[in-house]
C-alpha atoms as a PDB file:
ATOM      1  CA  UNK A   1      -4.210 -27.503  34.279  1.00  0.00           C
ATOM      2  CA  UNK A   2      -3.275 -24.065  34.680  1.00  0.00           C
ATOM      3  CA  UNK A   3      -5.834 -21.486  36.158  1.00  0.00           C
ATOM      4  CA  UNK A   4      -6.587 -17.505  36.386  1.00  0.00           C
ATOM      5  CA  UNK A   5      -4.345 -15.067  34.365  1.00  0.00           C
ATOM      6  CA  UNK A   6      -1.993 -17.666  33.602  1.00  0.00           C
ATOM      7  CA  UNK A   7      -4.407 -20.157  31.480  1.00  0.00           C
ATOM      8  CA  UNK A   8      -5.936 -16.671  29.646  1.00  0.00           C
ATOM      9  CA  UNK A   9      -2.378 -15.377  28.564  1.00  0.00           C
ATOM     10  CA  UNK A  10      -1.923 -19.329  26.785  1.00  0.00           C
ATOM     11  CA  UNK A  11      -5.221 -19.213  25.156  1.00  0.00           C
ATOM     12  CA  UNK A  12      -4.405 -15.973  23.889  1.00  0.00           C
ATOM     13  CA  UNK A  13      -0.827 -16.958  22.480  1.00  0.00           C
ATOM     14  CA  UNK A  14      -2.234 -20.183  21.314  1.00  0.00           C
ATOM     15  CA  UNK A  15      -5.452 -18.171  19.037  1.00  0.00           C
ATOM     16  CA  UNK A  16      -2.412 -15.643  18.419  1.00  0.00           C
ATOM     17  CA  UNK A  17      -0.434 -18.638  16.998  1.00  0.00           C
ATOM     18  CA  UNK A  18      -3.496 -19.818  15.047  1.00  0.00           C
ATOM     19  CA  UNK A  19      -3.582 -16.622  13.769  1.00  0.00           C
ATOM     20  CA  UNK A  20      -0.230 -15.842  12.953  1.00  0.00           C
ATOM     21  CA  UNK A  21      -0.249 -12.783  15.205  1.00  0.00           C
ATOM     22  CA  UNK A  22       3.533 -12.016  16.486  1.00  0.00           C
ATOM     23  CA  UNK A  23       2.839 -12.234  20.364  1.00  0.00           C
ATOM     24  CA  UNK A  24       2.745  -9.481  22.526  1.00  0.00           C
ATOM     25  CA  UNK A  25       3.111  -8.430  25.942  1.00  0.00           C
ATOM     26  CA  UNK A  26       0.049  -7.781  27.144  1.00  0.00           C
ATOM     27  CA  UNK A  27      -1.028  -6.412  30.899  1.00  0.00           C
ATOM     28  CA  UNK A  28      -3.977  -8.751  31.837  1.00  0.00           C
ATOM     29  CA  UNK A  29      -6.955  -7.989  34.390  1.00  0.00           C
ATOM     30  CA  UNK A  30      -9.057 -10.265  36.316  1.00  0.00           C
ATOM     31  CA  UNK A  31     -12.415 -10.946  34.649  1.00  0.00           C
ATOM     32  CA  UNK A  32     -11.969  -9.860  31.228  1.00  0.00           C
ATOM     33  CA  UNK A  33     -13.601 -11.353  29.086  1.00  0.00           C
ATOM     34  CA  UNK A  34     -11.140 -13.448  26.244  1.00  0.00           C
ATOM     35  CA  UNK A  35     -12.900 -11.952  23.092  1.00  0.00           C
ATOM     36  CA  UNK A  36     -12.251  -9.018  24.226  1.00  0.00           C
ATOM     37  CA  UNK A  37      -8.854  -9.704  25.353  1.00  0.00           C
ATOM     38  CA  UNK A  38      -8.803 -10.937  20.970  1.00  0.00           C
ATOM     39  CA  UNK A  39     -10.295  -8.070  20.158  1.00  0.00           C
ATOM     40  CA  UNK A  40      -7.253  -6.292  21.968  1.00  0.00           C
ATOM     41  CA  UNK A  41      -4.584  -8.542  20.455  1.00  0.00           C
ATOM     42  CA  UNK A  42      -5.730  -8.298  16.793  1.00  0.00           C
ATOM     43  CA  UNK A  43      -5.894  -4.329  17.521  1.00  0.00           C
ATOM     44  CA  UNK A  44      -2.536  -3.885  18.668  1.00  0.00           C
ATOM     45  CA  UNK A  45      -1.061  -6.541  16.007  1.00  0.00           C
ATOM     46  CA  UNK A  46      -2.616  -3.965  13.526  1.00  0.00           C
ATOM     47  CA  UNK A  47      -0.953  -0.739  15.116  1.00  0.00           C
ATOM     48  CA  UNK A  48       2.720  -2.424  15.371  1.00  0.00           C
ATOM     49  CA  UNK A  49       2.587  -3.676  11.731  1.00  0.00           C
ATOM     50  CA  UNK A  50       1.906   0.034  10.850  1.00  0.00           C
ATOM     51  CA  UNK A  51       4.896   2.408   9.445  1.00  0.00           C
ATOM     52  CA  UNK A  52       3.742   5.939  11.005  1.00  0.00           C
ATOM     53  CA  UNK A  53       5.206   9.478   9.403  1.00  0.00           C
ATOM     54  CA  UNK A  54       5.773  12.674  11.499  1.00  0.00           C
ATOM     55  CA  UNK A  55       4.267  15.587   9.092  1.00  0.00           C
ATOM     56  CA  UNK A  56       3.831  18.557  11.988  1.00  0.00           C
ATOM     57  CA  UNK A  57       1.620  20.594   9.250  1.00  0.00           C
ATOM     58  CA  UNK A  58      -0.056  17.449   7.136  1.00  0.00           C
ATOM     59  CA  UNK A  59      -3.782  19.353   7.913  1.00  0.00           C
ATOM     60  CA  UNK A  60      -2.534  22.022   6.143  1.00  0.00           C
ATOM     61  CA  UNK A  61      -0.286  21.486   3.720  1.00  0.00           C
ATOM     62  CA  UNK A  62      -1.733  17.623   2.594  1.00  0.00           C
ATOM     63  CA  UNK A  63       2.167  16.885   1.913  1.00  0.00           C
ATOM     64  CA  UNK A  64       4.482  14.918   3.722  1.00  0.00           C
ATOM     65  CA  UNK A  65       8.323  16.428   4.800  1.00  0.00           C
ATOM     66  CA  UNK A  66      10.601  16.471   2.458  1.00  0.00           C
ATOM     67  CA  UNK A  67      12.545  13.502   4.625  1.00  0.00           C
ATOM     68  CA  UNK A  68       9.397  11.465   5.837  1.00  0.00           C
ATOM     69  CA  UNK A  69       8.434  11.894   1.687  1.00  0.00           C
ATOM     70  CA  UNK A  70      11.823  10.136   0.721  1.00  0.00           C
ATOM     71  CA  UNK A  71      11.368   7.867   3.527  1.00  0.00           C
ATOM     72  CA  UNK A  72       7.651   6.642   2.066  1.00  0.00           C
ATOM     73  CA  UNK A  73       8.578   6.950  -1.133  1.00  0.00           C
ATOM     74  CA  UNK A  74      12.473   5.315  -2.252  1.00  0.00           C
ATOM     75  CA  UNK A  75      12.696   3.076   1.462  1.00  0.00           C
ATOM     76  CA  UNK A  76       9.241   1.708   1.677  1.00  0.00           C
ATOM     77  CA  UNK A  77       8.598   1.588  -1.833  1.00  0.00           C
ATOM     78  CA  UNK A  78       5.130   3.145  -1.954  1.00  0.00           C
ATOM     79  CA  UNK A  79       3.230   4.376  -4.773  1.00  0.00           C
ATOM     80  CA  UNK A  80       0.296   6.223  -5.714  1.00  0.00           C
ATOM     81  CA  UNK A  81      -2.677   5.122  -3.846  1.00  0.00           C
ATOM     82  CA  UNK A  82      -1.104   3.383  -0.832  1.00  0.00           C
ATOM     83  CA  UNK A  83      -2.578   3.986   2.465  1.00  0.00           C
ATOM     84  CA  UNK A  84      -0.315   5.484   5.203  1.00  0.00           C
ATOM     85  CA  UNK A  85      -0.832   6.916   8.457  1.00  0.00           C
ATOM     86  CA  UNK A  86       0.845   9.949   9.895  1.00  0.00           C
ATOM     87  CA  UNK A  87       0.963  11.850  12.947  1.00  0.00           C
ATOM     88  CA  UNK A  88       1.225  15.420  13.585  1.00  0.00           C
ATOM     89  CA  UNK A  89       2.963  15.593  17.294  1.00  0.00           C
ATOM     90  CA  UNK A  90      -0.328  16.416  18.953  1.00  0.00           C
ATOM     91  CA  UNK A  91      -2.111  13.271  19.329  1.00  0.00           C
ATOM     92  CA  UNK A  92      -4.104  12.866  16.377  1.00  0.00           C
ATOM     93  CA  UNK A  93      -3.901   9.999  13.352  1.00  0.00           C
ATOM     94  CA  UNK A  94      -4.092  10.962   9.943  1.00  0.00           C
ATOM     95  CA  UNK A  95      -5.046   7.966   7.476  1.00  0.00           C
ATOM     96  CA  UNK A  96      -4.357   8.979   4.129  1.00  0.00           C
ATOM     97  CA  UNK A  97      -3.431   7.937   1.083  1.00  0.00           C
ATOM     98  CA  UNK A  98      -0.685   8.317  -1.567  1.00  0.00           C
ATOM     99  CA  UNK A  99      -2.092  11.162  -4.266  1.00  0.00           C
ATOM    100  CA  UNK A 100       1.201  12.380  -6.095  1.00  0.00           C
ATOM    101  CA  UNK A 101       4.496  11.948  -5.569  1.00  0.00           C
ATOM    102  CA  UNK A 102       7.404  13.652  -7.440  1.00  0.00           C
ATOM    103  CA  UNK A 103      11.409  13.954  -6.588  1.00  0.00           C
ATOM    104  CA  UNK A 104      10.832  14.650  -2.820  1.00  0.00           C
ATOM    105  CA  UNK A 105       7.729  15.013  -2.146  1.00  0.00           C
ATOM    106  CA  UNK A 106       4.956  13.171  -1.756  1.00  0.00           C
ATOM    107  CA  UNK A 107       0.897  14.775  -1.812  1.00  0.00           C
ATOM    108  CA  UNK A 108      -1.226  12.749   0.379  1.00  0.00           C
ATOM    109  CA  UNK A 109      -5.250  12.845   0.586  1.00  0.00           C
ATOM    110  CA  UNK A 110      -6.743  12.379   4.214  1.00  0.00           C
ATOM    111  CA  UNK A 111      -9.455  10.663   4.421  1.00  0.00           C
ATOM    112  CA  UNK A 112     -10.017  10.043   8.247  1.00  0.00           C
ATOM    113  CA  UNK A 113      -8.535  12.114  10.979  1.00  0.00           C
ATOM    114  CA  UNK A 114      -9.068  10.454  14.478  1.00  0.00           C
ATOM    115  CA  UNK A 115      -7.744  11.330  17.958  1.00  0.00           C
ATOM    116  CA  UNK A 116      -7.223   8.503  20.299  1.00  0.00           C
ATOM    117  CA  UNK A 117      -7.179   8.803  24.192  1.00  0.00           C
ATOM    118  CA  UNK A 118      -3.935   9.069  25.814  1.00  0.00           C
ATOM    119  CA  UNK A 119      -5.415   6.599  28.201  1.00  0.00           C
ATOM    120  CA  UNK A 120      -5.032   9.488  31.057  1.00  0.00           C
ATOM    121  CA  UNK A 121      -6.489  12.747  31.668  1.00  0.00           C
ATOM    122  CA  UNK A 122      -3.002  14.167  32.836  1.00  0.00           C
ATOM    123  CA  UNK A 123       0.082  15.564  31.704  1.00  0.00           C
ATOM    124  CA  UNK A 124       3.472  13.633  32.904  1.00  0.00           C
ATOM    125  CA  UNK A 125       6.376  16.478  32.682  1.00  0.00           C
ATOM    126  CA  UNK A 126      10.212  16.195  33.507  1.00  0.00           C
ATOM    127  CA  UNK A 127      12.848  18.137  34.613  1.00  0.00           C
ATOM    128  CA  UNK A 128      16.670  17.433  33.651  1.00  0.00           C
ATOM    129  CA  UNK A 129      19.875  19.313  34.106  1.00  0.00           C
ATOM    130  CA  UNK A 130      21.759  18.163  31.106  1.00  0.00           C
ATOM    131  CA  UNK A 131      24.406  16.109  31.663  1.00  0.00           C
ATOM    132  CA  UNK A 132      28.268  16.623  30.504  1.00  0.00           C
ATOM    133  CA  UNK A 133      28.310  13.478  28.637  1.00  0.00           C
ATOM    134  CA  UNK A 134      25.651  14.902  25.799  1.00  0.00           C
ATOM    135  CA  UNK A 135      25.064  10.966  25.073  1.00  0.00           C
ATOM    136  CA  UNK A 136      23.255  10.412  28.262  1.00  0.00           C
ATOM    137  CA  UNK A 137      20.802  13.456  27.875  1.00  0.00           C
ATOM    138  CA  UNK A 138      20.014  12.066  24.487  1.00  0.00           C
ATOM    139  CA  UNK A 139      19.398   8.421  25.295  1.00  0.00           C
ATOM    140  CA  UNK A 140      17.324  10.248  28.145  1.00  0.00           C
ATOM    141  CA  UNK A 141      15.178  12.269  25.733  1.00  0.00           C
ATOM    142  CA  UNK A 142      14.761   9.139  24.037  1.00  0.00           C
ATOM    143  CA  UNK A 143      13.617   6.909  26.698  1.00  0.00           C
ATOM    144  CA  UNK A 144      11.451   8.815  28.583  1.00  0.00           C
ATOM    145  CA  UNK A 145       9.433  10.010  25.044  1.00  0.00           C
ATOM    146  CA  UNK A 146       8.992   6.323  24.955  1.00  0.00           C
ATOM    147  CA  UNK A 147       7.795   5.400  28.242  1.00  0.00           C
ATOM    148  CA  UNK A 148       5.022   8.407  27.268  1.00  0.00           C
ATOM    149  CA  UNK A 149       6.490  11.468  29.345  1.00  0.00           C
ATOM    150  CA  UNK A 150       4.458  14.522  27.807  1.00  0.00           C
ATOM    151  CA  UNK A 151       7.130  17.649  28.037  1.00  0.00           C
ATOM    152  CA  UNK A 152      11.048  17.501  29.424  1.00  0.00           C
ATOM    153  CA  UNK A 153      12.297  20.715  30.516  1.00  0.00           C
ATOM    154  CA  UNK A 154      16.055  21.384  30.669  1.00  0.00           C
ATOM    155  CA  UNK A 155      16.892  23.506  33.600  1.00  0.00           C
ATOM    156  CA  UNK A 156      19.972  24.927  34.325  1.00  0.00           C
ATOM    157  CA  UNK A 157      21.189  24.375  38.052  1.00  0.00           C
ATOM    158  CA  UNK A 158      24.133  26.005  39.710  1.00  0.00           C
ATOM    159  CA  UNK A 159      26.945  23.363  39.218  1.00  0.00           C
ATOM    160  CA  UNK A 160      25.727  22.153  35.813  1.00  0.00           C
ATOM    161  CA  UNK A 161      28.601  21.936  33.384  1.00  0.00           C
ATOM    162  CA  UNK A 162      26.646  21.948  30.092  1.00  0.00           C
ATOM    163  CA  UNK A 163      25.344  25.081  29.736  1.00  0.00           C
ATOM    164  CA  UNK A 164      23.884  24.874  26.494  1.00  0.00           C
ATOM    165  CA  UNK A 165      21.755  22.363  24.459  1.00  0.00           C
ATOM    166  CA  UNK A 166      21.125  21.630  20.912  1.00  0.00           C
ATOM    167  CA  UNK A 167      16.805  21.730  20.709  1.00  0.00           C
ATOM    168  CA  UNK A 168      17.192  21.328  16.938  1.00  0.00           C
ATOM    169  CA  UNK A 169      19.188  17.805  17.923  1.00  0.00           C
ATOM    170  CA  UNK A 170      17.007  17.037  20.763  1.00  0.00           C
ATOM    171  CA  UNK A 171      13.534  17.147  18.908  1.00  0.00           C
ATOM    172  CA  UNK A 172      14.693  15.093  16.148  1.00  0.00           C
ATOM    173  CA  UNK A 173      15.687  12.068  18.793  1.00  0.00           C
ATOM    174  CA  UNK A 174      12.275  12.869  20.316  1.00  0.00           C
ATOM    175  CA  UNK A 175      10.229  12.333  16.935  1.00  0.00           C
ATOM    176  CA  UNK A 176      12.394   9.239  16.212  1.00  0.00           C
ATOM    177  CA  UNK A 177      11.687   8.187  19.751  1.00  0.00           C
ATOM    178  CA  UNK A 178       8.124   8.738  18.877  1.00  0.00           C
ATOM    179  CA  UNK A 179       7.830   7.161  15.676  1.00  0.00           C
ATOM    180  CA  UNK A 180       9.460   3.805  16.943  1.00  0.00           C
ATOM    181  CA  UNK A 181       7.156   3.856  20.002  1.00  0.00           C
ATOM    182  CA  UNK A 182       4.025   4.215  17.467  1.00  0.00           C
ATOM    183  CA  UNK A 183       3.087   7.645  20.084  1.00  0.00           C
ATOM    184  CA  UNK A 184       0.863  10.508  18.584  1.00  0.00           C
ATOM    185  CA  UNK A 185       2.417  12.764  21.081  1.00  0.00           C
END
């Protein structure tokens, strides 16, 4: 009979199972208590079964981006009065849903605007001279937005031999990066 962490990560995949929750890694602590270990599972199950949309003004405009509208709209197949949530790049959660949508755009009505922790109460920043191989710094950008790294700065050192980046190219892999991760930041 298995004991300690090992016997609570197989009750929770077996009530998972029951459940017909998709398992999930999960980082377990001594002495937690398993409905709230449940509570946990069920709550993440619900986040990665979520589609989440970057819209950097949604506050103020109430309108998704032209791209993220399309997206929603002709890929997901939603319609008026579907709920989606969207993130604006600075850690909060819009939950809105579907008012209007015509050609390319898509008017959304917010009806609760939350802001969870990140979990820390400090900023992770990174430093990177890009590399020659422009592939590289990208699948770097990319990683290290998903691991949770707050800001990269590109520096310029003395024997770098890119001297110039594309931000326009490097933002877009960063929302992507964020978007796939489920991150509000």
């Amino acid at each position: 009979m298995p004991t300690g962490q090992y016997a609570c990560l197989l009750q929770i995949r077996c009530i998972a199972e029951r459940c017909r929750l998709q398992p999930y890694p999960l980082i377990l602590y001594n002495r937690r208590p398993y409905k709230i270990i449940f509570v946990y599972l069920c709550h993440i199950a619900k986040i990665y079964s979520m589609q989440l949309y970057y819209a950097p003004d949604i506050e103020r405009d109430n309108e998704l981006p032209e791209a993220e509208s399309q997206h929603c709209i002709k890929v997901m197949r939603l319609g008026i009065g579907d709920e989606i949530c969207a993130t604006d790049g600075n850690g909060f959660l819009y939950k809105a849903k579907i008012s209007s949508t015509s050609g390319k755009r898509c008017k959304v009505e917010i009806f609760e605007k939350s802001q969870p922790g990140k979990g820390r109460d400090y900023g992770l920043e990174i430093a990177i001279a890009p590399t020659k191989n422009n592939d590289r710094t990208e699948w770097f950008v990319e990683k290290s937005t998903e691991v949770g790294i707050d800001k990269i700065d590109f520096i310029k050192c003395r024997f770098s031999e890119r001297k110039e980046i594309k931000c326009d190219r490097m933002e877009k892999i960063a929302v992507a990066a964020m978007k796939q991760s489920l991150k509000l930041y």
